[in-house]
Protein backbone atom coordinates (compact mmCIF):
# COMPACT_ATOMS: atom_id res chain seq x y z
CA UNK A 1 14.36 29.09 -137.90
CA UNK A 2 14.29 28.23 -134.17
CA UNK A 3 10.92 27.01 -133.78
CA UNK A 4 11.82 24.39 -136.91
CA UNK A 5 15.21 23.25 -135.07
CA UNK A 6 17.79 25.46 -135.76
CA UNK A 7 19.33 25.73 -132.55
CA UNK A 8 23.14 26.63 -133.65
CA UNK A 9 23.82 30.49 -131.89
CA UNK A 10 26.60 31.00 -134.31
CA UNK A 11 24.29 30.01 -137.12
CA UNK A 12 21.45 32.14 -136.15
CA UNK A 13 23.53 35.18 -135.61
CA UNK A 14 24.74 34.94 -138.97
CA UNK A 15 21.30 35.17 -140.15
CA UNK A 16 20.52 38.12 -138.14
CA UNK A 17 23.89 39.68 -139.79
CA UNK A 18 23.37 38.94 -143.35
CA UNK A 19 20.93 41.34 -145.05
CA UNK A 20 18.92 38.76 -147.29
CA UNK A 21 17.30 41.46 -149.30
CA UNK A 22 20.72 42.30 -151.07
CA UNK A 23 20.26 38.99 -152.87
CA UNK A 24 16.90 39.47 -154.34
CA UNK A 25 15.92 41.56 -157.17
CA UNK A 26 14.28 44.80 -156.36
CA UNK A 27 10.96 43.66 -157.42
CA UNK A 28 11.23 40.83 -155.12
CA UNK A 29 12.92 42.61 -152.17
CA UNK A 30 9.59 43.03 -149.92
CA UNK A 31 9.43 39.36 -149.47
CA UNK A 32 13.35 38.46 -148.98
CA UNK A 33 12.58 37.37 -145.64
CA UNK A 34 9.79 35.32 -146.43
CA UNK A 35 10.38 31.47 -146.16
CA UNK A 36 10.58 30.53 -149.69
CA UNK A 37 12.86 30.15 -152.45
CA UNK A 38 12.65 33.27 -154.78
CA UNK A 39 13.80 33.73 -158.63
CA UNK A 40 17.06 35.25 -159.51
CA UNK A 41 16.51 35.05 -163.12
CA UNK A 42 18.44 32.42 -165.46
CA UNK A 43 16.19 29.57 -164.13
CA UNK A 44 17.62 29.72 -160.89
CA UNK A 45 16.47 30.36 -157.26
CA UNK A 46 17.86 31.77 -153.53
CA UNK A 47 16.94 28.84 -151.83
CA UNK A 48 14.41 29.35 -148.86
CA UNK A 49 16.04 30.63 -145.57
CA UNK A 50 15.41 27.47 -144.16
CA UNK A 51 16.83 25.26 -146.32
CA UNK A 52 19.98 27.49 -146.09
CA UNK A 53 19.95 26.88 -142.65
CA UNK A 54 19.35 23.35 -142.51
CA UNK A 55 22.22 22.54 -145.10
CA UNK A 56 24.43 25.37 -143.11
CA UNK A 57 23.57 23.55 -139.65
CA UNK A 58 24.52 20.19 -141.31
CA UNK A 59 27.58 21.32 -142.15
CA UNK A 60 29.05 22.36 -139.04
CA UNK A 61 31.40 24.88 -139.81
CA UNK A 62 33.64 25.97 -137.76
CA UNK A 63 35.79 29.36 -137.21
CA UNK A 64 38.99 28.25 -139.46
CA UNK A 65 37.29 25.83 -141.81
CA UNK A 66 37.94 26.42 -145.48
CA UNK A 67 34.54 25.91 -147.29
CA UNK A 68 33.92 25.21 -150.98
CA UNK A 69 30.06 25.99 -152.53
CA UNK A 70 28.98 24.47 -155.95
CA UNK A 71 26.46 26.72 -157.16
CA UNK A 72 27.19 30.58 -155.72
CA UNK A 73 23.44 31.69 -157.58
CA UNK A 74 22.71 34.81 -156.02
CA UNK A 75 25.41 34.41 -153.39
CA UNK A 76 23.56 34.14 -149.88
CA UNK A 77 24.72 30.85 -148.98
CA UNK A 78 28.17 31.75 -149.72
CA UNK A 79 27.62 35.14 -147.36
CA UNK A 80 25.84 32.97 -144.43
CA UNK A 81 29.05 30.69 -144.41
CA UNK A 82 31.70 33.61 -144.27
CA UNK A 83 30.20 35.02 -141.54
CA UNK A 84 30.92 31.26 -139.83
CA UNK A 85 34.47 30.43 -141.77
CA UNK A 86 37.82 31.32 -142.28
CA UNK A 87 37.36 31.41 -146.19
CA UNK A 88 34.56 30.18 -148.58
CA UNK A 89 35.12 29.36 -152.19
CA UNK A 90 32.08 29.28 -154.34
CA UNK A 91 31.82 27.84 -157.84
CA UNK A 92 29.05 29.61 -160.34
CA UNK A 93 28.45 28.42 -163.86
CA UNK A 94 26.32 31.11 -165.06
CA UNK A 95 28.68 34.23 -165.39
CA UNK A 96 26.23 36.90 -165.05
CA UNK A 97 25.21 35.12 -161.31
CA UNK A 98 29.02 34.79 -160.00
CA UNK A 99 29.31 38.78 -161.37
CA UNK A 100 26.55 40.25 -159.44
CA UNK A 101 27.05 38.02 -156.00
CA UNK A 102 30.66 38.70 -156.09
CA UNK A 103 29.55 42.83 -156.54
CA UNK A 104 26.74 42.40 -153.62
CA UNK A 105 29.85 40.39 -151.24
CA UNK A 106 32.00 43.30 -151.95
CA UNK A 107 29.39 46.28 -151.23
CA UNK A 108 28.95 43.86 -148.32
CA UNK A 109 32.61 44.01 -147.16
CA UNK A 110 32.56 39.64 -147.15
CA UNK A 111 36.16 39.60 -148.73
CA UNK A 112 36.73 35.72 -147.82
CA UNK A 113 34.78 34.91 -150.44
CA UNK A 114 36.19 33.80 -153.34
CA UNK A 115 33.89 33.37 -156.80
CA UNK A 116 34.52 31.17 -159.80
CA UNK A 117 33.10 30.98 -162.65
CA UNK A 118 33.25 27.13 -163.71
CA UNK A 119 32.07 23.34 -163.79
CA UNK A 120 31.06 22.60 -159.74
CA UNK A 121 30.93 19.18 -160.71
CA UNK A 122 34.47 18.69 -160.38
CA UNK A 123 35.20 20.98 -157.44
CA UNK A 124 38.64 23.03 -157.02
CA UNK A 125 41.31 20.79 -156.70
CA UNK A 126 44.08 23.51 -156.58
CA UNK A 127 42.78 24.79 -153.24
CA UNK A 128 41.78 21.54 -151.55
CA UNK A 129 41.05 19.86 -149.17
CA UNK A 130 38.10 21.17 -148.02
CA UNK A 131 36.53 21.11 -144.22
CA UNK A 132 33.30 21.38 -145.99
CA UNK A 133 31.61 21.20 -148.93
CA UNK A 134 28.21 22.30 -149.73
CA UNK A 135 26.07 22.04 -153.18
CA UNK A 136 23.27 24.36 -153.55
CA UNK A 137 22.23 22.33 -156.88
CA UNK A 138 20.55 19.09 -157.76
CA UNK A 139 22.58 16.70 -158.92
CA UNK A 140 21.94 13.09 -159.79
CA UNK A 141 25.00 11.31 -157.78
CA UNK A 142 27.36 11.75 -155.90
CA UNK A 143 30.26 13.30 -157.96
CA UNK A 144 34.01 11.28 -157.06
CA UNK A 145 35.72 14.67 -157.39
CA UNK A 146 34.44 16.51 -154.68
CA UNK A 147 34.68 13.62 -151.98
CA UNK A 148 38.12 13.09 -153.04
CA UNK A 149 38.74 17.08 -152.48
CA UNK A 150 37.22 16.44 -148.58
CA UNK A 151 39.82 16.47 -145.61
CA UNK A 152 39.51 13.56 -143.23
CA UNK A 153 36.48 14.67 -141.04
CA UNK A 154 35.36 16.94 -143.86
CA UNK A 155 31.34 17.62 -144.56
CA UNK A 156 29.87 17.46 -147.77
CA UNK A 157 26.09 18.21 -148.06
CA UNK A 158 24.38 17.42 -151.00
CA UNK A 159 20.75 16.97 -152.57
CA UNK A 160 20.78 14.04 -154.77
CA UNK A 161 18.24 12.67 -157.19
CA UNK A 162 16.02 13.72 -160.18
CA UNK A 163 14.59 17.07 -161.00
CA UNK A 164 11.61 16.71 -159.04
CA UNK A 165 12.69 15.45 -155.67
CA UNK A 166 16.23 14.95 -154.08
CA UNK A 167 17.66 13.44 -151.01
CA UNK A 168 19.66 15.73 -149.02
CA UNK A 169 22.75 14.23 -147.69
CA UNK A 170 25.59 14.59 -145.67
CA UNK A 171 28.67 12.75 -146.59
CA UNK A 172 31.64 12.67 -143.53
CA UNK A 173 35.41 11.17 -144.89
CA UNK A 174 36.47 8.92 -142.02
CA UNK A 175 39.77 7.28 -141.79
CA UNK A 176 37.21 4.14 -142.92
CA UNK A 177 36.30 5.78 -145.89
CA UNK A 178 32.92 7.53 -147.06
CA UNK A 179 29.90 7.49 -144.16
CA UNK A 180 26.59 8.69 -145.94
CA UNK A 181 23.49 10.43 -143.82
CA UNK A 182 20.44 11.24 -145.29
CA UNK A 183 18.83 14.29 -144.04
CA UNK A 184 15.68 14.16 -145.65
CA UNK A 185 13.61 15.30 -149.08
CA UNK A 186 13.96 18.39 -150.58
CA UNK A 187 14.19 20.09 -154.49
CA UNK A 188 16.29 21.96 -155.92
CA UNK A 189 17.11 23.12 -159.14
């Protein structure tokens, strides 16, 4: 992660801390820490550790930001950020997913993480705003609900575009309003 720019010491220690191979199926475990995105069944992936990084790095989360993930999948990204924040909501629409992360987080001992089962689309007003906001999914615009749930200076990093390709971006609320970044190309699902 290093040699491709991740230079964050609170970032990398969280990597060191999080045992990546609880997320994988146990067919799949001897390549966990492999650089690339790996199946967790229902046409989902864990994204490559890199990615995670990258997105994590953009975020810049600090010690008592509250966090809110769209997409929980297999529920590594949401462990990597509550090793780095004071609490970390995570949205899942696929049931059996949010079940089994939320099981692996609690062998784990990561109790400020909070799983929901639901639409990430339109966020979680109740416990807004956010410092951050992160979306592990594709999606093909930006979706008004989850800027609106951003504090002033709040993060949210997002891939956006079709199936095959996606812009990752990294939209800051200013007192001016909405300031967009992109970050590069990537794909998700």
């Amino acid at each position: 992660l290093e040699a491709r720019g991740i230079s964050d010491p609170r970032i990398l220690g969280a990597f060191l801390e999080v045992p990546r191979h609880r997320f994988v199926e146990e067919y799949l475990k001897y390549r966990a820490y492999e650089d690339y995105p790996l199946s967790i069944g229902y046409g989902q992936t864990i994204s490559q550790p890199y990615m995670v990084a990258l997105m994590t790095q953009s975020l810049m989360p600090g010690p008592e930001d509250a966090v809110l993930e769209i997409g929980t999948g297999s529920g590594y990204q949401a462990a990597i950020l509550s090793r780095l924040c004071r609490m970390v909501y995570s949205i899942e629409r696929i049931s059996a997913l949010a079940s089994r992360a939320r099981k692996v987080h609690d062998e784990l001992g990561y109790y400020n993480i909070n799983v929901r089962i639901g639409d990430g689309s339109q966020g979680l007003a109740k416990e807004a705003p956010f410092d951050g906001i992160i979306v592990t999914a594709g999606a093909p615009h930006v979706p008004e609900a989850l800027t609106a749930q951003l504090a002033e200076g709040g993060r949210l990093i997002i891939p956006v575009g079709d199936e095959s390709l996606q812009d990752l971006k990294r939209i800051t609320k200013t007192r001016e309003g909405l300031k967009e970044e992109s970050l590069g190309g990537c794909r998700f699902v």
